[in-house]
C-alpha atoms as a PDB file:
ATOM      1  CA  UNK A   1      11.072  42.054  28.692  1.00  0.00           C
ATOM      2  CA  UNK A   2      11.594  38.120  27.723  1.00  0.00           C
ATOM      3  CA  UNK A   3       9.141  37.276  24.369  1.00  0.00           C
ATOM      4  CA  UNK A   4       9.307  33.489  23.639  1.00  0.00           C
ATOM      5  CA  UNK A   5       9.756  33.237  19.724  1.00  0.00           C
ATOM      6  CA  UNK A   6      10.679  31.166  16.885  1.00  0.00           C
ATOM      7  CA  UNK A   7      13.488  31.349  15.369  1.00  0.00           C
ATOM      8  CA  UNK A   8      15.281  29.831  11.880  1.00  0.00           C
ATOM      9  CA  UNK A   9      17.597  30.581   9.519  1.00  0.00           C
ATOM     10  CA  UNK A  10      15.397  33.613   8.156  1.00  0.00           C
ATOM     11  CA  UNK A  11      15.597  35.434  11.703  1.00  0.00           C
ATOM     12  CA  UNK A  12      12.944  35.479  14.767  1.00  0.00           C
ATOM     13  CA  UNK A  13       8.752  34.930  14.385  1.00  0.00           C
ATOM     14  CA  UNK A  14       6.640  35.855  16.891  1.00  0.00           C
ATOM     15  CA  UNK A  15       4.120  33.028  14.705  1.00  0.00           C
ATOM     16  CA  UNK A  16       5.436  29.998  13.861  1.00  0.00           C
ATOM     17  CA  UNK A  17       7.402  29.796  10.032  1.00  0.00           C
ATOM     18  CA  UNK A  18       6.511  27.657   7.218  1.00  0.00           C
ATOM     19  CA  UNK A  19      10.325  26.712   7.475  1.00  0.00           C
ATOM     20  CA  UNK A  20      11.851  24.746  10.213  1.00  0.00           C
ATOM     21  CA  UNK A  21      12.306  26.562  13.257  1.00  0.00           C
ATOM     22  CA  UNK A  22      12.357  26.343  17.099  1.00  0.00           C
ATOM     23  CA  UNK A  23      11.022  27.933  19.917  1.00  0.00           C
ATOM     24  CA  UNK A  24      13.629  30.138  22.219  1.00  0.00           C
ATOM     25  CA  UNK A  25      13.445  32.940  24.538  1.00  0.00           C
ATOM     26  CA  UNK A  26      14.827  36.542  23.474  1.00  0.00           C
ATOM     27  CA  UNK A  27      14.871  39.583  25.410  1.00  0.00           C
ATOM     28  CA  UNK A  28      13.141  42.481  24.160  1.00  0.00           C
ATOM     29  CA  UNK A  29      12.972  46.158  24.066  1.00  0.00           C
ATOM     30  CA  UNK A  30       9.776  47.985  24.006  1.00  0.00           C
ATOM     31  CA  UNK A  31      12.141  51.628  23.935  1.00  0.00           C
ATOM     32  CA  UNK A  32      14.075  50.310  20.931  1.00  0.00           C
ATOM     33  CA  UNK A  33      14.487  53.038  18.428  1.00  0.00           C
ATOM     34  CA  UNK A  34      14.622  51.996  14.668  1.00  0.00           C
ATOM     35  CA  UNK A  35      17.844  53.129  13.301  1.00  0.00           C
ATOM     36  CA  UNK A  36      16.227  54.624  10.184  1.00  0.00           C
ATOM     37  CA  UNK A  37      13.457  56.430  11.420  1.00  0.00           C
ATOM     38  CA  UNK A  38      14.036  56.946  15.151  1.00  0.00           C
ATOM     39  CA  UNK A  39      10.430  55.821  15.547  1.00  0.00           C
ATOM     40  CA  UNK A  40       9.951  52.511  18.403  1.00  0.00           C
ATOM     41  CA  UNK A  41      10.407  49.291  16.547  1.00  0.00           C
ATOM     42  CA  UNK A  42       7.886  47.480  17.994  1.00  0.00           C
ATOM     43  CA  UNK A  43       8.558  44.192  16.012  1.00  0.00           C
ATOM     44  CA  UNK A  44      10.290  41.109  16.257  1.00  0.00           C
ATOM     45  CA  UNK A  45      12.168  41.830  12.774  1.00  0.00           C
ATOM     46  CA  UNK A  46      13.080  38.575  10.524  1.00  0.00           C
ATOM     47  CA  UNK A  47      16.614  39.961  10.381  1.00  0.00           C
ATOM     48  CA  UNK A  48      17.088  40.747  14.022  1.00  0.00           C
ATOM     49  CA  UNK A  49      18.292  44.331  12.941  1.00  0.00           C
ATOM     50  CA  UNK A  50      17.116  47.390  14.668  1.00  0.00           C
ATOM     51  CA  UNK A  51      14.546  48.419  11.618  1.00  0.00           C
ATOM     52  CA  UNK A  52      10.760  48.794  12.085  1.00  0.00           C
ATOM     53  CA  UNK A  53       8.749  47.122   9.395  1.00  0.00           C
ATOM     54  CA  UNK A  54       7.254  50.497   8.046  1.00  0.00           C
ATOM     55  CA  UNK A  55      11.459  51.503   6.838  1.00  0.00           C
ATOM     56  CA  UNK A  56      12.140  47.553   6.155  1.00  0.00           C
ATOM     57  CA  UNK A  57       9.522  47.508   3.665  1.00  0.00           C
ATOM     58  CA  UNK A  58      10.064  51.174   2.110  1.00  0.00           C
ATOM     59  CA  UNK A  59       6.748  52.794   3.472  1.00  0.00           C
ATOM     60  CA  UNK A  60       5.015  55.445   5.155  1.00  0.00           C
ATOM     61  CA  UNK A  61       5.147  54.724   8.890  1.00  0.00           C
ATOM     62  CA  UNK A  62       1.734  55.979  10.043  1.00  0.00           C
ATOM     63  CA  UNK A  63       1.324  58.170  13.205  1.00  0.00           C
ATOM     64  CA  UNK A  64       1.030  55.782  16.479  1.00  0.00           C
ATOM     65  CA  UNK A  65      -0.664  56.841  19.099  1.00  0.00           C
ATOM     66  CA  UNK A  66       0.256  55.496  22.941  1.00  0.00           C
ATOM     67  CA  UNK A  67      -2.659  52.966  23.489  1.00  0.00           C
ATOM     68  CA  UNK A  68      -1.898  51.883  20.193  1.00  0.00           C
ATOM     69  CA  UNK A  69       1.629  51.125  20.874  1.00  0.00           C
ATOM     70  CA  UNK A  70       0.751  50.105  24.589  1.00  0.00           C
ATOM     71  CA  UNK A  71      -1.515  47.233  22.190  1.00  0.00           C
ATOM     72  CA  UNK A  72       0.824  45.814  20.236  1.00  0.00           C
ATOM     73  CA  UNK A  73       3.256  45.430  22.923  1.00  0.00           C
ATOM     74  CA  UNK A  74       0.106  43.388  24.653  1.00  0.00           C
ATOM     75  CA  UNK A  75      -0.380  41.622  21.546  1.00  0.00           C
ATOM     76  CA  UNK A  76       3.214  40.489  21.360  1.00  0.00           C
ATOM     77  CA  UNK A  77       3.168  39.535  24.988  1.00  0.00           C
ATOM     78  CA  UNK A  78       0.245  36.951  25.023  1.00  0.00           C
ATOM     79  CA  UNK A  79       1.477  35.567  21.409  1.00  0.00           C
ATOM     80  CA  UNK A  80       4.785  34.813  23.617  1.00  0.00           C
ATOM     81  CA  UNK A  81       2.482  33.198  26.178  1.00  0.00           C
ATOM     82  CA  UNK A  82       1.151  31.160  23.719  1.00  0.00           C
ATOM     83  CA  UNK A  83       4.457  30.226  22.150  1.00  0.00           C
ATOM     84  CA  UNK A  84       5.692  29.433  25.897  1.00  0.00           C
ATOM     85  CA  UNK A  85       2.634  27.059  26.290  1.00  0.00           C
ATOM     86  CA  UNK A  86       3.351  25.542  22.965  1.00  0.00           C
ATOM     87  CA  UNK A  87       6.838  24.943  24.637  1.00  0.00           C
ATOM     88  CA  UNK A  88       5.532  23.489  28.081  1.00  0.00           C
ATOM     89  CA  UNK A  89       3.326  20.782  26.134  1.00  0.00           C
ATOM     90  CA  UNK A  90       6.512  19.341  24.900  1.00  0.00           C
ATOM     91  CA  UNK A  91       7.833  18.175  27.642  1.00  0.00           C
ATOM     92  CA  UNK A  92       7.525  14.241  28.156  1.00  0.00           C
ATOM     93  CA  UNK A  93       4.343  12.668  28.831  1.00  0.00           C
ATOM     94  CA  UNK A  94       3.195  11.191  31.990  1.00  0.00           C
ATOM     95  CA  UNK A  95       2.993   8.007  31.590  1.00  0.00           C
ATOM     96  CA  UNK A  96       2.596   6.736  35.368  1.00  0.00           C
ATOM     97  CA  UNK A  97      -1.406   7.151  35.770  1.00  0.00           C
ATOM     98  CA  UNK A  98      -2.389   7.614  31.528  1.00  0.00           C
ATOM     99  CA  UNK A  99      -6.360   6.872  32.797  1.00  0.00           C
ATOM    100  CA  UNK A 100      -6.395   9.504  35.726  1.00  0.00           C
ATOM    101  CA  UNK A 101      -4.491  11.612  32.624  1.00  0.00           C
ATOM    102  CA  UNK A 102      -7.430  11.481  30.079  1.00  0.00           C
ATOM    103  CA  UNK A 103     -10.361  11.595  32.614  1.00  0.00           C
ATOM    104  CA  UNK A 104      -8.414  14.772  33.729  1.00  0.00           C
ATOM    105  CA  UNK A 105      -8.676  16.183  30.501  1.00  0.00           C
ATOM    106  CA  UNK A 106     -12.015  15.200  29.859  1.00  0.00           C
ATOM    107  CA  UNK A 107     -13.261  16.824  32.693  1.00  0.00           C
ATOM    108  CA  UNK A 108     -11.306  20.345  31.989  1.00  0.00           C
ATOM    109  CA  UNK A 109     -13.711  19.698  28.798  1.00  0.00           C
ATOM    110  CA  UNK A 110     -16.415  19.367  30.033  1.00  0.00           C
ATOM    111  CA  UNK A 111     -15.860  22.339  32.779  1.00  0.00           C
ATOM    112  CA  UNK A 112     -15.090  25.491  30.037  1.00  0.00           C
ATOM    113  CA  UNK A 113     -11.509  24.280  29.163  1.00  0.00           C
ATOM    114  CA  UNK A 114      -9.696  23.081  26.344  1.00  0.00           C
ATOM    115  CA  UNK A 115      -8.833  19.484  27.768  1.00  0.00           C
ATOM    116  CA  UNK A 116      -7.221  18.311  24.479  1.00  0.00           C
ATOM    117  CA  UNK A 117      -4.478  21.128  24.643  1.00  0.00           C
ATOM    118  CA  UNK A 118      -4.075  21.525  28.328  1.00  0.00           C
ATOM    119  CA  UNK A 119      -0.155  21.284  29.693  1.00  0.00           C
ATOM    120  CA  UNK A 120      -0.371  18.687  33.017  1.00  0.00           C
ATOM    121  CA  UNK A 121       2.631  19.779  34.890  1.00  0.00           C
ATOM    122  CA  UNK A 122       2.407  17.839  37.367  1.00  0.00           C
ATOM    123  CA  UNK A 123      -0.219  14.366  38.742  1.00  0.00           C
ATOM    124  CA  UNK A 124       1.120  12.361  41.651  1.00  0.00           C
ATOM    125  CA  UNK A 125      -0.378   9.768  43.976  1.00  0.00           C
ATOM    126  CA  UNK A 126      -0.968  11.154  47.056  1.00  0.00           C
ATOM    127  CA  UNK A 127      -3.398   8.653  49.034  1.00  0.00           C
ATOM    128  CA  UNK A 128      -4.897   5.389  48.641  1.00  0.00           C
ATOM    129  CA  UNK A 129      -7.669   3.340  50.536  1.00  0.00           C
ATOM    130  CA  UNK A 130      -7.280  -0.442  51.027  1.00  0.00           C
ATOM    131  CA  UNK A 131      -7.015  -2.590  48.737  1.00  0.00           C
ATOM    132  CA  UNK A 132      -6.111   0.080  46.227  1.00  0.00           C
ATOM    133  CA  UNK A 133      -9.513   0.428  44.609  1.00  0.00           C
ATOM    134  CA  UNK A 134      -9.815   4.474  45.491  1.00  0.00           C
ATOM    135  CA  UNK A 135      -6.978   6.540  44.943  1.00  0.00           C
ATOM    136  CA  UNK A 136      -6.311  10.353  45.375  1.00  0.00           C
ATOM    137  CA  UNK A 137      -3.719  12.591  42.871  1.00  0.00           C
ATOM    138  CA  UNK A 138      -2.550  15.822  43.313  1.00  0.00           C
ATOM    139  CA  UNK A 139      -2.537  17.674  39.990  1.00  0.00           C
ATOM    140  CA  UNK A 140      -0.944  21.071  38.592  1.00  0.00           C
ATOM    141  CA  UNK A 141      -2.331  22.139  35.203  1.00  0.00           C
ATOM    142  CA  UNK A 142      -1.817  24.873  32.619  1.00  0.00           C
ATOM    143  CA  UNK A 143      -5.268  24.767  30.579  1.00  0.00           C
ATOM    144  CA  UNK A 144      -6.669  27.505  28.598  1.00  0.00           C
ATOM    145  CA  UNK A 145     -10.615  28.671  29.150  1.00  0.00           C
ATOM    146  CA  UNK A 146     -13.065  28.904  26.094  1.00  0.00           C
ATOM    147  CA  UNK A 147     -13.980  32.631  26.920  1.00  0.00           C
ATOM    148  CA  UNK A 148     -10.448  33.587  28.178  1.00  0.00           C
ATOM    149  CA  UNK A 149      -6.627  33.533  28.456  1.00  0.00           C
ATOM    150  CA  UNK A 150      -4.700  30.496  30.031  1.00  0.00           C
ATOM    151  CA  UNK A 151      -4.774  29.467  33.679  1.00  0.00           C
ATOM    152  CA  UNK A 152      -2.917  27.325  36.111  1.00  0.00           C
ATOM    153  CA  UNK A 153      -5.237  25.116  37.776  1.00  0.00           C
ATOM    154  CA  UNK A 154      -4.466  23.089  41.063  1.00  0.00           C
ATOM    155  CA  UNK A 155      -6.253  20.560  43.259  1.00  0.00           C
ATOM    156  CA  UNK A 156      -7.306  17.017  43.468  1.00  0.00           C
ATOM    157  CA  UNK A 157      -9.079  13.934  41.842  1.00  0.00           C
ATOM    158  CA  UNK A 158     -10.106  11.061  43.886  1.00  0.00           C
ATOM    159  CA  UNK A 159     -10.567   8.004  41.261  1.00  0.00           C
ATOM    160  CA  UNK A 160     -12.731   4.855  42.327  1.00  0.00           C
ATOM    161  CA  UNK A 161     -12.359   1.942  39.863  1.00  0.00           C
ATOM    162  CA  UNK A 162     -14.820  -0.349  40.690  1.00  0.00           C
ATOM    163  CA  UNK A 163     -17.774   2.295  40.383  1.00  0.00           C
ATOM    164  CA  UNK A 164     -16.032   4.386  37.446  1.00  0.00           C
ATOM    165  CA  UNK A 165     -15.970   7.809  39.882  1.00  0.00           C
ATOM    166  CA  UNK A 166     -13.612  11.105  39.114  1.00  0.00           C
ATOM    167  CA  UNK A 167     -14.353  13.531  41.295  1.00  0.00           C
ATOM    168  CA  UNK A 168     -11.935  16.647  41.047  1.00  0.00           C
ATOM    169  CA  UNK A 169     -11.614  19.703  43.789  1.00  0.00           C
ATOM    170  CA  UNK A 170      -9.809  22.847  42.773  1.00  0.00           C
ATOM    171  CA  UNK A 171      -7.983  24.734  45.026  1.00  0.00           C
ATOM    172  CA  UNK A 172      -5.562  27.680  45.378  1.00  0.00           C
ATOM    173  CA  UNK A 173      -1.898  27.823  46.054  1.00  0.00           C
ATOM    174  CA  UNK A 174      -1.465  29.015  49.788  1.00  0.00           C
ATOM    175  CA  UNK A 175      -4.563  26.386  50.533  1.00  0.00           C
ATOM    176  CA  UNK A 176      -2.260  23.525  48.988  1.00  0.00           C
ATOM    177  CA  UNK A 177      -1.200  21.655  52.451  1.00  0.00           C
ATOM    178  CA  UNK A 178      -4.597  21.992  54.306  1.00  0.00           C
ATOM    179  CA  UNK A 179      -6.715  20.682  51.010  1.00  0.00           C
ATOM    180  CA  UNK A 180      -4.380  17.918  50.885  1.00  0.00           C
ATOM    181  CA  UNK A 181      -4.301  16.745  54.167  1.00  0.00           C
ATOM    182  CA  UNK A 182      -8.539  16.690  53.941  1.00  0.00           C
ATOM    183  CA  UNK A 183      -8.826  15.190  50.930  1.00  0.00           C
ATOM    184  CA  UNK A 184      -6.216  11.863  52.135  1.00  0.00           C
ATOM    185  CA  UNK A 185      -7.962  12.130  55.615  1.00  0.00           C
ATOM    186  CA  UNK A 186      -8.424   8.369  56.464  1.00  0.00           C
ATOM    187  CA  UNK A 187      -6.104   7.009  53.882  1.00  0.00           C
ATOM    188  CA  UNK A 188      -2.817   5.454  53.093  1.00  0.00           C
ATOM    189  CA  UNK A 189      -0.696   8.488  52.329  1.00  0.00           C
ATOM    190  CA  UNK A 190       3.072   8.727  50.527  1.00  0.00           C
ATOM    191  CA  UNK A 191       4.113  11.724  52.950  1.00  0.00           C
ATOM    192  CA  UNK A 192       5.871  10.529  56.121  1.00  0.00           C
ATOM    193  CA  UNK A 193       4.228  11.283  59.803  1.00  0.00           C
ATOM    194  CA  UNK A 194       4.660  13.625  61.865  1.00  0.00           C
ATOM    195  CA  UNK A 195       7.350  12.481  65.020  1.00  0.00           C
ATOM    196  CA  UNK A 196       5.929  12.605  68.314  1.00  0.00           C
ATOM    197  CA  UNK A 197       6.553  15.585  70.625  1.00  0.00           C
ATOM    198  CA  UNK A 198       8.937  13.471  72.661  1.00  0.00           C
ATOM    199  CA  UNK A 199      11.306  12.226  69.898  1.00  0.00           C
ATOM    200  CA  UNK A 200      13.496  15.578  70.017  1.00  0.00           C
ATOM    201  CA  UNK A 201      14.072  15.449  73.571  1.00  0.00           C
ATOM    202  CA  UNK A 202      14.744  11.673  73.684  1.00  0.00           C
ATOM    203  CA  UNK A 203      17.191  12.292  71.011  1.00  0.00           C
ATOM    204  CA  UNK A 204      19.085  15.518  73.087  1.00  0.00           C
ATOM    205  CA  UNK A 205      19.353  13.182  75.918  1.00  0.00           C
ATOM    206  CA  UNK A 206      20.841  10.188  73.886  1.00  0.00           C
ATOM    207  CA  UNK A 207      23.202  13.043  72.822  1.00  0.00           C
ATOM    208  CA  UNK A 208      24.391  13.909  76.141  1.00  0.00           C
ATOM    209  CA  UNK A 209      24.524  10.403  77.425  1.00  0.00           C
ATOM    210  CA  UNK A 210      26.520   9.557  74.384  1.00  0.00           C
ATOM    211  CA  UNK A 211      29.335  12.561  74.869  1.00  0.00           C
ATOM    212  CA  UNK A 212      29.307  11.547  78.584  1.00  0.00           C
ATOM    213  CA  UNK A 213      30.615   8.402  77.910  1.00  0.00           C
ATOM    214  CA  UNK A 214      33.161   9.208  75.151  1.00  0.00           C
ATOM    215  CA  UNK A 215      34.422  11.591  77.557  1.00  0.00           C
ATOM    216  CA  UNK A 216      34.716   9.421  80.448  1.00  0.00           C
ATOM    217  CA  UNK A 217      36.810   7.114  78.132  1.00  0.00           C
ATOM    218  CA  UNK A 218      39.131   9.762  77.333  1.00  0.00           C
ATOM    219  CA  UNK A 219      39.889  10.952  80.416  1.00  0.00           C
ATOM    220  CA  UNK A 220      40.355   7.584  82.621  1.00  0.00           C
ATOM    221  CA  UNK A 221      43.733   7.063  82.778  1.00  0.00           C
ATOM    222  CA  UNK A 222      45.245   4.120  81.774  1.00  0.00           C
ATOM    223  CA  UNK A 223      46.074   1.360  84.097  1.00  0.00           C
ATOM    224  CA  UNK A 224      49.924   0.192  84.219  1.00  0.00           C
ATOM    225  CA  UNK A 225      50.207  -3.659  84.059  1.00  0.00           C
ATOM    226  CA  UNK A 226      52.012  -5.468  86.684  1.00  0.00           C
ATOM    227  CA  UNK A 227      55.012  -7.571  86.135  1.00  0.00           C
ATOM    228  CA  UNK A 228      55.257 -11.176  86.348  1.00  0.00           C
ATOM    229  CA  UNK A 229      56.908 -12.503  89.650  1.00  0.00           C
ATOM    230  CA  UNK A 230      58.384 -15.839  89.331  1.00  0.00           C
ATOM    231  CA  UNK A 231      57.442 -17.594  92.173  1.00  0.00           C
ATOM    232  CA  UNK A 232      59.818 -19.707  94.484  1.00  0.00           C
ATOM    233  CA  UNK A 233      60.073 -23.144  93.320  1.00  0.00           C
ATOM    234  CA  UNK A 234      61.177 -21.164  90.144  1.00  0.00           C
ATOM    235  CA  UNK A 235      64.182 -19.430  91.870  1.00  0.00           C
ATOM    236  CA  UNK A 236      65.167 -22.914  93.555  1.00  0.00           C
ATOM    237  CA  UNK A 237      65.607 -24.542  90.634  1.00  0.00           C
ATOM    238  CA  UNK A 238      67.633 -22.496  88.833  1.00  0.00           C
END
């Protein structure tokens, strides 16, 4: 399994050092005996040697049962999660529609998520009415709940500036086309309509007319040019 981690000089951290260090992604091996003890590591050791903490450290290693191993591998997995979302925040800001960013957040706030630390992956124009007052986005977050783990959260805000409206719609993934298309019903869109039933035939046609005619031109043979007869003034004369 893949564990996103920090790593430095001193080795790999499933929690972020004291000490300089960046984020990367290792694989890992649940299975991995320690070399000492024969025992399952279970650890991201600091030295990135096969050694479980209990024979790094010169103790005891107490007897693990199954669901307690089965937990710490859990425990490991959603601190990787977090280290991953750590990660995805990183990436360069949007810029493009900062307002619709922060009344985004604000409303993940205000609706049992953490706003402030939420990853927007993605916020693009996708309608607008006339003359550009009311506008609709597509978003794509990653925002974590109060009472839970993280979730990626899709759907739509329709922003009004001269009345101060943000009104957002969730929706899921396989629903993405059809809660698009309803929410721009009516308005200037940025996706490019659908050709009419007869453009693929017309185009077939043009086609064939089009290979006709290069086809006549190869075939018709060329024409030989007649000669120029001097005429009989021309013959008296000389």
């Amino acid at each position: 399994m893949k564990l996103f981690v920090w790593k430095n000089s001193d080795g790999y951290h499933l929690s972020r050092p004291l000490r300089p260090s960046k984020l990367t992604e290792v694989e890992f091996d649940p299975r991995r005996p320690c070399r000492e003890c024969d025992e399952k590591v279970l650890s991201i050791s600091a030295d990135g040697d096969a050694i479980c903490p209990w024979c790094d450290s010169s103790m005891n290693r107490p007897k693990m049962l199954p669901y307690q191993e089965t937990e710490i591998i859990r425990l490991m997995q959603r601190k990787s999660d977090e280290n991953r979302h750590i990660q995805a925040s990183r990436k360069p800001k949007l810029i493009r529609y900062g307002s619709t960013e922060r009344d985004l957040r604000d409303f993940l706030t205000a609706n049992g998520y953490s706003g402030r630390s939420a990853s927007i992956l993605s916020l693009d124009l996708r309608g607008l009415e006339r003359p550009g007052w009311v506008q609709l986005f597509e978003f794509h977050v990653h925002a974590k709940a109060l009472d839970g783990g993280w979730e990626h959260l899709r759907g739509t805000c329709r922003c009004d500036e001269r009345i101060g409206q943000f009104q957002v719609d969730l929706f899921d993934a396989p629903n993405r086309e059809a809660a698009v298309e309803r929410a721009t019903d009516g308005m200037i869109t940025t996706r490019r309509p659908a050709r009419h039933w007869s453009y693929w035939p017309l185009m077939g046609l043009f086609a064939v007319a089009l290979g006709l005619a290069m086809t006549g031109a190869i075939l018709t043979p060329e024409q030989p040019q007649n000669p120029s007869v001097e005429g009989p003034a021309e013959a008296d004369e000389s």
